[in-house]
PDB file of N, CA and C in Angstrom:
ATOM      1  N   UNK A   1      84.969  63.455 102.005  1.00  0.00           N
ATOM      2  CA  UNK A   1      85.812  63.684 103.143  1.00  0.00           C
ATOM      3  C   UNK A   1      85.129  63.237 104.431  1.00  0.00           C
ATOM      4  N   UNK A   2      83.715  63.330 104.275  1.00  0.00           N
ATOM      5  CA  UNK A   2      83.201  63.104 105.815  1.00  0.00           C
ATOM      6  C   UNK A   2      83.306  61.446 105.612  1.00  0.00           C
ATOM      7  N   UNK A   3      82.956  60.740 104.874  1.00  0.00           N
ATOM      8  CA  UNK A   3      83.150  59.438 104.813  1.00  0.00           C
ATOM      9  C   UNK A   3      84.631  59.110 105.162  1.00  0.00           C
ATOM     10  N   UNK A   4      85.868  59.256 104.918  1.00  0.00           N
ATOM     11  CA  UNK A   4      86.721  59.267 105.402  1.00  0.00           C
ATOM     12  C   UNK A   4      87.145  59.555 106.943  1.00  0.00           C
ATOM     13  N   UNK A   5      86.433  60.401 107.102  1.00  0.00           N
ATOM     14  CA  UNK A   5      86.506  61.064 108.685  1.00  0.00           C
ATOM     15  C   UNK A   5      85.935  59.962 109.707  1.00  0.00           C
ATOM     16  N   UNK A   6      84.529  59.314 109.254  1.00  0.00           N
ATOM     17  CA  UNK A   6      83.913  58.892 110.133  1.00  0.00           C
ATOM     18  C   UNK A   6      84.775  57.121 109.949  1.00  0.00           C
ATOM     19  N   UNK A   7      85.524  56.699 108.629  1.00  0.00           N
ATOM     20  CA  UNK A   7      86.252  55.645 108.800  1.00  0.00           C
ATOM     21  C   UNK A   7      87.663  55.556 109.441  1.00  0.00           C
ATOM     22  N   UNK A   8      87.926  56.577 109.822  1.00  0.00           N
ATOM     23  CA  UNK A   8      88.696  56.637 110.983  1.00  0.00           C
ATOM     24  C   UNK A   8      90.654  56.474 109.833  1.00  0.00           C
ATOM     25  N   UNK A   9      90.621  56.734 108.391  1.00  0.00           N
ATOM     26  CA  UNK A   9      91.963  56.210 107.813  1.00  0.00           C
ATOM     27  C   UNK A   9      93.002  56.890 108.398  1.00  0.00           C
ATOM     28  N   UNK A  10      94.466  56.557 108.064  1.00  0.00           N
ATOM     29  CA  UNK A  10      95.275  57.153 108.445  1.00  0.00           C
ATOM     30  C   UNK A  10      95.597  58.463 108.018  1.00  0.00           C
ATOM     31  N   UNK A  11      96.193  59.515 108.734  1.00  0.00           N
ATOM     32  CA  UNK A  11      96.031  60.790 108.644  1.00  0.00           C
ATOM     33  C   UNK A  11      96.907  61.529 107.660  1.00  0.00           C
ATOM     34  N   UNK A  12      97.816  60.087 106.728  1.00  0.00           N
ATOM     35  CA  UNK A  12      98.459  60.564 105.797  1.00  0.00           C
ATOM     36  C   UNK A  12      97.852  60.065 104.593  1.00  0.00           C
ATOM     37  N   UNK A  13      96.763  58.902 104.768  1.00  0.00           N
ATOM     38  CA  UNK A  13      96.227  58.133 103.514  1.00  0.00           C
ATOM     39  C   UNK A  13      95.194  59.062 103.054  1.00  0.00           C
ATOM     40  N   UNK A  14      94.387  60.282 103.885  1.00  0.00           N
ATOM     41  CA  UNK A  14      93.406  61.095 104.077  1.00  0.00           C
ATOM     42  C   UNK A  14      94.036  62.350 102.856  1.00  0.00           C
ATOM     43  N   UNK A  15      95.427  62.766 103.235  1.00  0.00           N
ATOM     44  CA  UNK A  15      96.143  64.444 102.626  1.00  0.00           C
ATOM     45  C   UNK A  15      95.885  63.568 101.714  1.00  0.00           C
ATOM     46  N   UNK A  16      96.514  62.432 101.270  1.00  0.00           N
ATOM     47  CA  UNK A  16      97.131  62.053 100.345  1.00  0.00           C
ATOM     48  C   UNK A  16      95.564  62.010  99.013  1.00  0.00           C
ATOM     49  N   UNK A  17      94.532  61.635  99.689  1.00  0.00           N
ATOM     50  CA  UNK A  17      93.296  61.737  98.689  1.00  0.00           C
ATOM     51  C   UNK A  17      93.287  62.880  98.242  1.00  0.00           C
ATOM     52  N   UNK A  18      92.934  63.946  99.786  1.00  0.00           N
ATOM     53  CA  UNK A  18      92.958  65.212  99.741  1.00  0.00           C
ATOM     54  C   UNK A  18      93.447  65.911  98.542  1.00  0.00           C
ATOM     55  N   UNK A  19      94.498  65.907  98.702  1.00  0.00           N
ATOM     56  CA  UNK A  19      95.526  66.201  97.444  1.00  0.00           C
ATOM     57  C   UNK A  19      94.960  65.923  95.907  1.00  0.00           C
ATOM     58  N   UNK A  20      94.838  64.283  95.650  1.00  0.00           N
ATOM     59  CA  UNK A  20      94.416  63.723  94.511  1.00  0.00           C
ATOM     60  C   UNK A  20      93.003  64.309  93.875  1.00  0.00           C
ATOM     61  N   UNK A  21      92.512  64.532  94.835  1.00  0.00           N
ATOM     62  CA  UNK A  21      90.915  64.927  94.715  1.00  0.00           C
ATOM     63  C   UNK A  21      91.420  66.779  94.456  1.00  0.00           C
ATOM     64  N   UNK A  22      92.126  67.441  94.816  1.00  0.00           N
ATOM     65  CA  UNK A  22      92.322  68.605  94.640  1.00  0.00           C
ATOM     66  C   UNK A  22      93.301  69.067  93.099  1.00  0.00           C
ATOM     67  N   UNK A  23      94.212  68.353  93.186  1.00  0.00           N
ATOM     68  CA  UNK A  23      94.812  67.958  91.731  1.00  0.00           C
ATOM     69  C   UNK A  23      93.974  67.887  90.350  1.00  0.00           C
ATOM     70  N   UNK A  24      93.266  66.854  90.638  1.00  0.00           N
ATOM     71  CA  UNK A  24      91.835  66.548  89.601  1.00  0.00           C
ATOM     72  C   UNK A  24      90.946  67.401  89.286  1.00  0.00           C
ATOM     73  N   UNK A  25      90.451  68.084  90.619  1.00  0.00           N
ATOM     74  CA  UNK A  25      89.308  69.606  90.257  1.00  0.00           C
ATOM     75  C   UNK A  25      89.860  70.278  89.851  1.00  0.00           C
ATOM     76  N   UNK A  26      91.192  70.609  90.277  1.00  0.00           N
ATOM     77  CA  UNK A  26      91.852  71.958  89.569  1.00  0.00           C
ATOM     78  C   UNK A  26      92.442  71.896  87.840  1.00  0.00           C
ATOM     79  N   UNK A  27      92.560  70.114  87.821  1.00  0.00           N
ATOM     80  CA  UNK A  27      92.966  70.195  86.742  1.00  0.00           C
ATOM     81  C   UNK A  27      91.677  70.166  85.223  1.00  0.00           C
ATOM     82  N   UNK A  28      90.459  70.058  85.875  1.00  0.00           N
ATOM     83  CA  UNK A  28      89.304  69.888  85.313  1.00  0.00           C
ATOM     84  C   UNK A  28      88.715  71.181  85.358  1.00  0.00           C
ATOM     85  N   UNK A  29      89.285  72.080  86.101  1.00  0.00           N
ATOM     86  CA  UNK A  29      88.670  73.422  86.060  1.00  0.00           C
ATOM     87  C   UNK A  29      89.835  74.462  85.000  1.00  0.00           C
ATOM     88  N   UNK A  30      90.594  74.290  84.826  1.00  0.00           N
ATOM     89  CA  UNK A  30      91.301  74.378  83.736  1.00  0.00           C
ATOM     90  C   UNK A  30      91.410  73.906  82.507  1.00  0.00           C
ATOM     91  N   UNK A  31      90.596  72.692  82.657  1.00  0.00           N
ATOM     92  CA  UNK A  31      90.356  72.539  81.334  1.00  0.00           C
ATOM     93  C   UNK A  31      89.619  72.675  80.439  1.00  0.00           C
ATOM     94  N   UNK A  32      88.507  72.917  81.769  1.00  0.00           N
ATOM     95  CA  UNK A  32      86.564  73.581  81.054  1.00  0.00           C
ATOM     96  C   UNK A  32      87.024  75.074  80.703  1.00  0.00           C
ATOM     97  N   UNK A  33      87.999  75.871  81.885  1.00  0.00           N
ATOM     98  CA  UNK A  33      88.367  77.389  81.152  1.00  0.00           C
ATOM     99  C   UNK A  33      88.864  77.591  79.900  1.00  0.00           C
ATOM    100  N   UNK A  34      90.003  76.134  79.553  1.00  0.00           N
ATOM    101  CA  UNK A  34      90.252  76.455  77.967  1.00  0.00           C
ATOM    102  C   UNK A  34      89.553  75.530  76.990  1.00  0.00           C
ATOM    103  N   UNK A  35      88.844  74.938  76.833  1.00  0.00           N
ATOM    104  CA  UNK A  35      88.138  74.901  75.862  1.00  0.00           C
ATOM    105  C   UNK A  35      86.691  75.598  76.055  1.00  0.00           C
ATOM    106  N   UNK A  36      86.073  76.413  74.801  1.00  0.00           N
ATOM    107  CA  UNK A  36      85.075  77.179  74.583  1.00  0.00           C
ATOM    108  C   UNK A  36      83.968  76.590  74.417  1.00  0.00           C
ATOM    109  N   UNK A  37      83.078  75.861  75.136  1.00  0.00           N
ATOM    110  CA  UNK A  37      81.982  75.576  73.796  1.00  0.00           C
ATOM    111  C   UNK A  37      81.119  76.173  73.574  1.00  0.00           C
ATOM    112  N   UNK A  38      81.080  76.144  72.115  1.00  0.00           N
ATOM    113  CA  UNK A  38      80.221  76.711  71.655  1.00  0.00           C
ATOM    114  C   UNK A  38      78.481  76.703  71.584  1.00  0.00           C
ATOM    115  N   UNK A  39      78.983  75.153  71.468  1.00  0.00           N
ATOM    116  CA  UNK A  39      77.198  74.793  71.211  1.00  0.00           C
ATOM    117  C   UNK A  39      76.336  74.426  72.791  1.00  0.00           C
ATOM    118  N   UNK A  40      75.460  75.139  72.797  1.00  0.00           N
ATOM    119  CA  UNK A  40      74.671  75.558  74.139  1.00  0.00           C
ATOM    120  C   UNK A  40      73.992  74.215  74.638  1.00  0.00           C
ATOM    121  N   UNK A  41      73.777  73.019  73.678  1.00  0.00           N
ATOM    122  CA  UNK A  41      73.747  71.376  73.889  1.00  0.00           C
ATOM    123  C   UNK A  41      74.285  70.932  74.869  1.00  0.00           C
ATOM    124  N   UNK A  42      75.988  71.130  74.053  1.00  0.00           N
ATOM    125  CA  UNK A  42      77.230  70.746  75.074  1.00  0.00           C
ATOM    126  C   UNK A  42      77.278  71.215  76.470  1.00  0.00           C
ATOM    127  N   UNK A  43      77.310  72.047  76.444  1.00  0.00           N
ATOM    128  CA  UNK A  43      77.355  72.911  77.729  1.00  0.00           C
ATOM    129  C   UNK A  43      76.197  72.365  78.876  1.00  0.00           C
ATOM    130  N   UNK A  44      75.139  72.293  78.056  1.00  0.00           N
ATOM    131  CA  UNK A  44      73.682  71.993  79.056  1.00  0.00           C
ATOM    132  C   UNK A  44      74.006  70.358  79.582  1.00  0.00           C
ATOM    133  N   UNK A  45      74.284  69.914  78.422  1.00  0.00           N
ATOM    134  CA  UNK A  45      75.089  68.162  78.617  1.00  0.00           C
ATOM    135  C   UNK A  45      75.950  68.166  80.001  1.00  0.00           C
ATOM    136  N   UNK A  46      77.105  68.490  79.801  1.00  0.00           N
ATOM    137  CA  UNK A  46      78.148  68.508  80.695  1.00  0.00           C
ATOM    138  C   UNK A  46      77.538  69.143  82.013  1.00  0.00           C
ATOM    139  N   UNK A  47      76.572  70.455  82.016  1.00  0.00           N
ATOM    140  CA  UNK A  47      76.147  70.630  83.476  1.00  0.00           C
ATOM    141  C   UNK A  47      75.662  69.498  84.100  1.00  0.00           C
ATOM    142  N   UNK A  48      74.441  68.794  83.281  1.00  0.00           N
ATOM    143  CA  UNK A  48      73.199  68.057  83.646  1.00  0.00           C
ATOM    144  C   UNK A  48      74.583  66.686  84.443  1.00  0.00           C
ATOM    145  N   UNK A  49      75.597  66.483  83.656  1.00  0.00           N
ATOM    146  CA  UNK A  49      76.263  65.185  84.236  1.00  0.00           C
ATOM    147  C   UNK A  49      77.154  66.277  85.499  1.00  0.00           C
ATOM    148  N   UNK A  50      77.255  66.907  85.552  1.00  0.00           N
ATOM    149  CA  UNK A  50      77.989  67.217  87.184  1.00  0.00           C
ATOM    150  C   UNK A  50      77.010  67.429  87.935  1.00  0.00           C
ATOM    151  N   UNK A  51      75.709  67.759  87.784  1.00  0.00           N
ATOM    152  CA  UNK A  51      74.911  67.939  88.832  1.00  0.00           C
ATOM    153  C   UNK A  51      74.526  66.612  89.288  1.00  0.00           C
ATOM    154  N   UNK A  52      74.484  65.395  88.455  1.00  0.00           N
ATOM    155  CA  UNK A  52      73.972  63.958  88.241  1.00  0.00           C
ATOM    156  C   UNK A  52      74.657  63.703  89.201  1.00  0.00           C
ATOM    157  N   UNK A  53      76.077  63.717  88.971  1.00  0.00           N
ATOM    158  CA  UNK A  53      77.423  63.237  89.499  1.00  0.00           C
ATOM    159  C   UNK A  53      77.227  63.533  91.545  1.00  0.00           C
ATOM    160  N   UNK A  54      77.221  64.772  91.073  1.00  0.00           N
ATOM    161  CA  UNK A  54      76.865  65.627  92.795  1.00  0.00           C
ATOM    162  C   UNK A  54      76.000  64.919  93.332  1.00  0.00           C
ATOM    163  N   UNK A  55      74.712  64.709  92.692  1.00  0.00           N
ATOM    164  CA  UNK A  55      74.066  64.134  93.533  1.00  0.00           C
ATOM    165  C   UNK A  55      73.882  62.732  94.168  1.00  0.00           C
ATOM    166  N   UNK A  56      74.309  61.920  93.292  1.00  0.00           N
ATOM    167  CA  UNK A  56      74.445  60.949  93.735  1.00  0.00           C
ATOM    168  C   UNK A  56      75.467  60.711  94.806  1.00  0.00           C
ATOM    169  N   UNK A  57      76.625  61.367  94.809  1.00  0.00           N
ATOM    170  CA  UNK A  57      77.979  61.070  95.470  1.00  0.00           C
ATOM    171  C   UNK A  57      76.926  61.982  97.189  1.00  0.00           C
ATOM    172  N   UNK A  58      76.354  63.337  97.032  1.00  0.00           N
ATOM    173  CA  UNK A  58      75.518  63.578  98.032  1.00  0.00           C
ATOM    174  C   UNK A  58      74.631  62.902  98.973  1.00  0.00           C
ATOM    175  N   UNK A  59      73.725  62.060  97.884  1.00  0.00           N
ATOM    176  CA  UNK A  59      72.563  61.710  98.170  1.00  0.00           C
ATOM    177  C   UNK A  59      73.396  59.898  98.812  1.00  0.00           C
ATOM    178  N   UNK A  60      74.485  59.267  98.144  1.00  0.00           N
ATOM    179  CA  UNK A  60      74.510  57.759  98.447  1.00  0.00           C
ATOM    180  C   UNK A  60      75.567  57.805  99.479  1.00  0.00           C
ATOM    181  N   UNK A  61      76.642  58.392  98.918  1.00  0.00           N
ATOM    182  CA  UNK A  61      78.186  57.992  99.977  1.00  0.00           C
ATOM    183  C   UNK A  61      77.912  59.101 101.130  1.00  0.00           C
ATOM    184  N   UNK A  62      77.594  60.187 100.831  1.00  0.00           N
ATOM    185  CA  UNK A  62      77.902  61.085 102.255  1.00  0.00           C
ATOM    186  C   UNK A  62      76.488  60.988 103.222  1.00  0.00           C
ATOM    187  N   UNK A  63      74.660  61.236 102.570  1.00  0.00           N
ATOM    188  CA  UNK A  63      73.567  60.899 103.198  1.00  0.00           C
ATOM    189  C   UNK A  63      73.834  59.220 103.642  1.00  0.00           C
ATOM    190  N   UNK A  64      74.017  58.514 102.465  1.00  0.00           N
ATOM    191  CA  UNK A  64      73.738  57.254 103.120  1.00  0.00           C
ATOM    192  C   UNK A  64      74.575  56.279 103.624  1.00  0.00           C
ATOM    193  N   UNK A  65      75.686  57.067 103.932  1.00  0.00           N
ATOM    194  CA  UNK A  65      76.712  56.626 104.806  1.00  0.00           C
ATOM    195  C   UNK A  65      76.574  57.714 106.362  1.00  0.00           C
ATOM    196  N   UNK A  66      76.505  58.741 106.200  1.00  0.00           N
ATOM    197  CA  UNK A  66      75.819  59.321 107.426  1.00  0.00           C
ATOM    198  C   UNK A  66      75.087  58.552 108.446  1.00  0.00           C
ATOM    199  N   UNK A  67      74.004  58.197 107.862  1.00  0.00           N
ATOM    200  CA  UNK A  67      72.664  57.785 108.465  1.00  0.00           C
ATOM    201  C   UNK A  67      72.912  56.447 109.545  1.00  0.00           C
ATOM    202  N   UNK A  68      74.037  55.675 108.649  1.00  0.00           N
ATOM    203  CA  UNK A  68      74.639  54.439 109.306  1.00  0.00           C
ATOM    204  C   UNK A  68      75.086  54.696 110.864  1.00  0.00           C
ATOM    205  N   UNK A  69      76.139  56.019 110.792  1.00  0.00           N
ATOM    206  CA  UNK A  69      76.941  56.242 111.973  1.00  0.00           C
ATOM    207  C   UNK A  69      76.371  57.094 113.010  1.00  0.00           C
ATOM    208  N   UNK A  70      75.141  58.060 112.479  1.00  0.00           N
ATOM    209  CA  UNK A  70      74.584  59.179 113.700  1.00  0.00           C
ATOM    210  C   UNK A  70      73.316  58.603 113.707  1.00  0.00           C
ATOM    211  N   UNK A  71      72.399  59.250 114.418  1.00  0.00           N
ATOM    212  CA  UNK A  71      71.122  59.265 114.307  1.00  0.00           C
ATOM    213  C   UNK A  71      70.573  59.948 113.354  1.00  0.00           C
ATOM    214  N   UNK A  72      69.099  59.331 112.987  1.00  0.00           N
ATOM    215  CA  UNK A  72      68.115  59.498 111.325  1.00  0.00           C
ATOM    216  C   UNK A  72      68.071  60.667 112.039  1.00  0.00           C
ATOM    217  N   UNK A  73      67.628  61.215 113.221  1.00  0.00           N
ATOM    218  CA  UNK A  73      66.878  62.816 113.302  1.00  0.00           C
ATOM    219  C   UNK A  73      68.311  63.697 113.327  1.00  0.00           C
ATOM    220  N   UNK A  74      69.601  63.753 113.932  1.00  0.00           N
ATOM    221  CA  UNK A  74      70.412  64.670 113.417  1.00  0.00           C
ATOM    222  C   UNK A  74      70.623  64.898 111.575  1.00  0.00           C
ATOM    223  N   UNK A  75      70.855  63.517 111.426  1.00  0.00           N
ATOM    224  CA  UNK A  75      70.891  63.620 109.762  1.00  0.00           C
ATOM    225  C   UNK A  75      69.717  64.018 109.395  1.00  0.00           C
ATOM    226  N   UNK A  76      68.673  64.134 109.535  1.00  0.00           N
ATOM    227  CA  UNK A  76      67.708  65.224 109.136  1.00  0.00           C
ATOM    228  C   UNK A  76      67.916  66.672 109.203  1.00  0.00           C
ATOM    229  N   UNK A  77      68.199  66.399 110.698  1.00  0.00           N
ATOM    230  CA  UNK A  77      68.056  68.779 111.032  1.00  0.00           C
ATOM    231  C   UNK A  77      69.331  68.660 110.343  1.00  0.00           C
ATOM    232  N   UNK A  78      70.639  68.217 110.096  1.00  0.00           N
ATOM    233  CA  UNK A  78      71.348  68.580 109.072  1.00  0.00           C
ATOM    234  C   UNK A  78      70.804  68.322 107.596  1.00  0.00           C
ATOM    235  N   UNK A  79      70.094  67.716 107.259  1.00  0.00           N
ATOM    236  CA  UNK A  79      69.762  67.692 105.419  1.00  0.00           C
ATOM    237  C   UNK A  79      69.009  69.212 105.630  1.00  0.00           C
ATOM    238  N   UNK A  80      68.319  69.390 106.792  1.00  0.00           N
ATOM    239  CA  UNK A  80      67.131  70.397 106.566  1.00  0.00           C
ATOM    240  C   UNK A  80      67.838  71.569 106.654  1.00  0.00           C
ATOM    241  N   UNK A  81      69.031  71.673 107.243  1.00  0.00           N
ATOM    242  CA  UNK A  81      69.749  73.064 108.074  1.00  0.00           C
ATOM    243  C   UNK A  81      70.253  73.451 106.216  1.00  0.00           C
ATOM    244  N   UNK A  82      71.005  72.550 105.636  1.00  0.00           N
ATOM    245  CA  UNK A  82      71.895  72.457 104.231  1.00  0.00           C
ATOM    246  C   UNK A  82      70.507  73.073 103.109  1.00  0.00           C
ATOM    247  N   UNK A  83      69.088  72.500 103.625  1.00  0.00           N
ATOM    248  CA  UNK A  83      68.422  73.344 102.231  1.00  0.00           C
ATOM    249  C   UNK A  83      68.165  74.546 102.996  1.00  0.00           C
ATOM    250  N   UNK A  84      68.202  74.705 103.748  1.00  0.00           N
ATOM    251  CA  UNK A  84      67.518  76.154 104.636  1.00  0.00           C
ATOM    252  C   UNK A  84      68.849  77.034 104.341  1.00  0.00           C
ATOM    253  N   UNK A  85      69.805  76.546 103.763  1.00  0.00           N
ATOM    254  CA  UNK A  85      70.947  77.652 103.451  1.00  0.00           C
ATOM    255  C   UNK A  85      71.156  78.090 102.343  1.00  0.00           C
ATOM    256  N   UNK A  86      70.753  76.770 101.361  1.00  0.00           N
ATOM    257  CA  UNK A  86      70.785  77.222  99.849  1.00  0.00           C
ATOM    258  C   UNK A  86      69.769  78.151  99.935  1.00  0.00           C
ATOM    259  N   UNK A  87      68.329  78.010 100.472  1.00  0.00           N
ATOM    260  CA  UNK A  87      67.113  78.814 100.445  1.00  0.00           C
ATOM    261  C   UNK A  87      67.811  80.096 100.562  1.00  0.00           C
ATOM    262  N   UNK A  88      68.037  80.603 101.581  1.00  0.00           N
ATOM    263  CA  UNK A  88      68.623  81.533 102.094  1.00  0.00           C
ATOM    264  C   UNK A  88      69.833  82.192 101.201  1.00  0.00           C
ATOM    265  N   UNK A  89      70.869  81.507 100.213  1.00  0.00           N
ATOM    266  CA  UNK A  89      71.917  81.944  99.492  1.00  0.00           C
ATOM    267  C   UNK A  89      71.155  82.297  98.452  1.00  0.00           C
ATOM    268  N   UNK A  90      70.469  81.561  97.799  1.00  0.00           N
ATOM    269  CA  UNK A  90      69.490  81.892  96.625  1.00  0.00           C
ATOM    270  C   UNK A  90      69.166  83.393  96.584  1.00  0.00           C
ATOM    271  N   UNK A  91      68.011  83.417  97.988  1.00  0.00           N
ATOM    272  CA  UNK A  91      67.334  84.039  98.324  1.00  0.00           C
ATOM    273  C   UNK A  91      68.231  85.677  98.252  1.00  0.00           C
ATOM    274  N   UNK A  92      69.035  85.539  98.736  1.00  0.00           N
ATOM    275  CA  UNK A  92      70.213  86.646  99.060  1.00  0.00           C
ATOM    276  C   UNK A  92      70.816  87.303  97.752  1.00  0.00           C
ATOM    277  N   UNK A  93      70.764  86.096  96.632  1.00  0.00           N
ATOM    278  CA  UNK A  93      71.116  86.781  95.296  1.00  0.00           C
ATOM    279  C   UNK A  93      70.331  87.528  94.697  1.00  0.00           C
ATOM    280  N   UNK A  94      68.956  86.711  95.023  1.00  0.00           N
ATOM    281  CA  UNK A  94      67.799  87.353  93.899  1.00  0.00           C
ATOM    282  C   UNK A  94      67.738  89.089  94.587  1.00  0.00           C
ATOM    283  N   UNK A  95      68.413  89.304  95.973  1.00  0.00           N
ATOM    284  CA  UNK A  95      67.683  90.744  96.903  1.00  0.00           C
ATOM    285  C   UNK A  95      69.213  91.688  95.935  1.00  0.00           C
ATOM    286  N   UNK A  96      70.475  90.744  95.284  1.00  0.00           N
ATOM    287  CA  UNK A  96      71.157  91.879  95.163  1.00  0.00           C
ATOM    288  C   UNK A  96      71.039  92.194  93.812  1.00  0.00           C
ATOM    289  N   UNK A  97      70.882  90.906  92.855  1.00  0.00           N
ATOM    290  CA  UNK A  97      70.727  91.164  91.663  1.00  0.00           C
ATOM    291  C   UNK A  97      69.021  91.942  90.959  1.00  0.00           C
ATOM    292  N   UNK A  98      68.421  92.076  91.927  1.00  0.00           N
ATOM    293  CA  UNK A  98      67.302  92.699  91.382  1.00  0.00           C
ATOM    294  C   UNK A  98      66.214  91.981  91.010  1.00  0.00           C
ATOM    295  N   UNK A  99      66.165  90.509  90.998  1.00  0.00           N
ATOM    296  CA  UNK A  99      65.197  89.814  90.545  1.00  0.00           C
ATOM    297  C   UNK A  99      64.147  89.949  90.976  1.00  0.00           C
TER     298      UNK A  99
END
């Protein structure tokens, strides 16, 4: 979405992804709810490729399309602000769950 934002598309060509891209997760999150798997392989498989997936789409289209349009030091204190939050969300679970 921020890649979109900063290419300036039209404000109906934008819902219209919006949408497509929302259609697709929802329909992929319904489909991991009904099928079970069983085997703990599969499962570890399929994480390892969405985290793959994440990161790259993170790390190439949104970091390295960023970097093009702002300055390297905002796109920093933002990469740095984004781990200083996971730190912090992490951090916040381990204080409720007891870890």
């Amino acid at each position: 979405m921020t890649v979109l934002s900063v290419a300036k598309v039209p404000q109906l060509f934008f819902l219209l992804i919006v949408a497509f891209l929302s259609l697709s997760l929802g329909g992929s999150l319904l489909i991991g709810e009904s099928v079970q798997a069983s085997s703990l392989k599969l499962q570890a498989l399929s994480t390892r490729g969405a985290i793959g997936t994440l990161s790259f789409v993170s790390f190439h289209e949104v970091i390295g399309k960023a970097i093009t349009h702002f300055r390297r030091l905002h796109v920093w204190m933002l990469i740095g602000l984004g781990v200083l939050i996971i730190y912090f969300y992490q951090y916040s679970l381990s204080l409720f769950h007891g870890h």
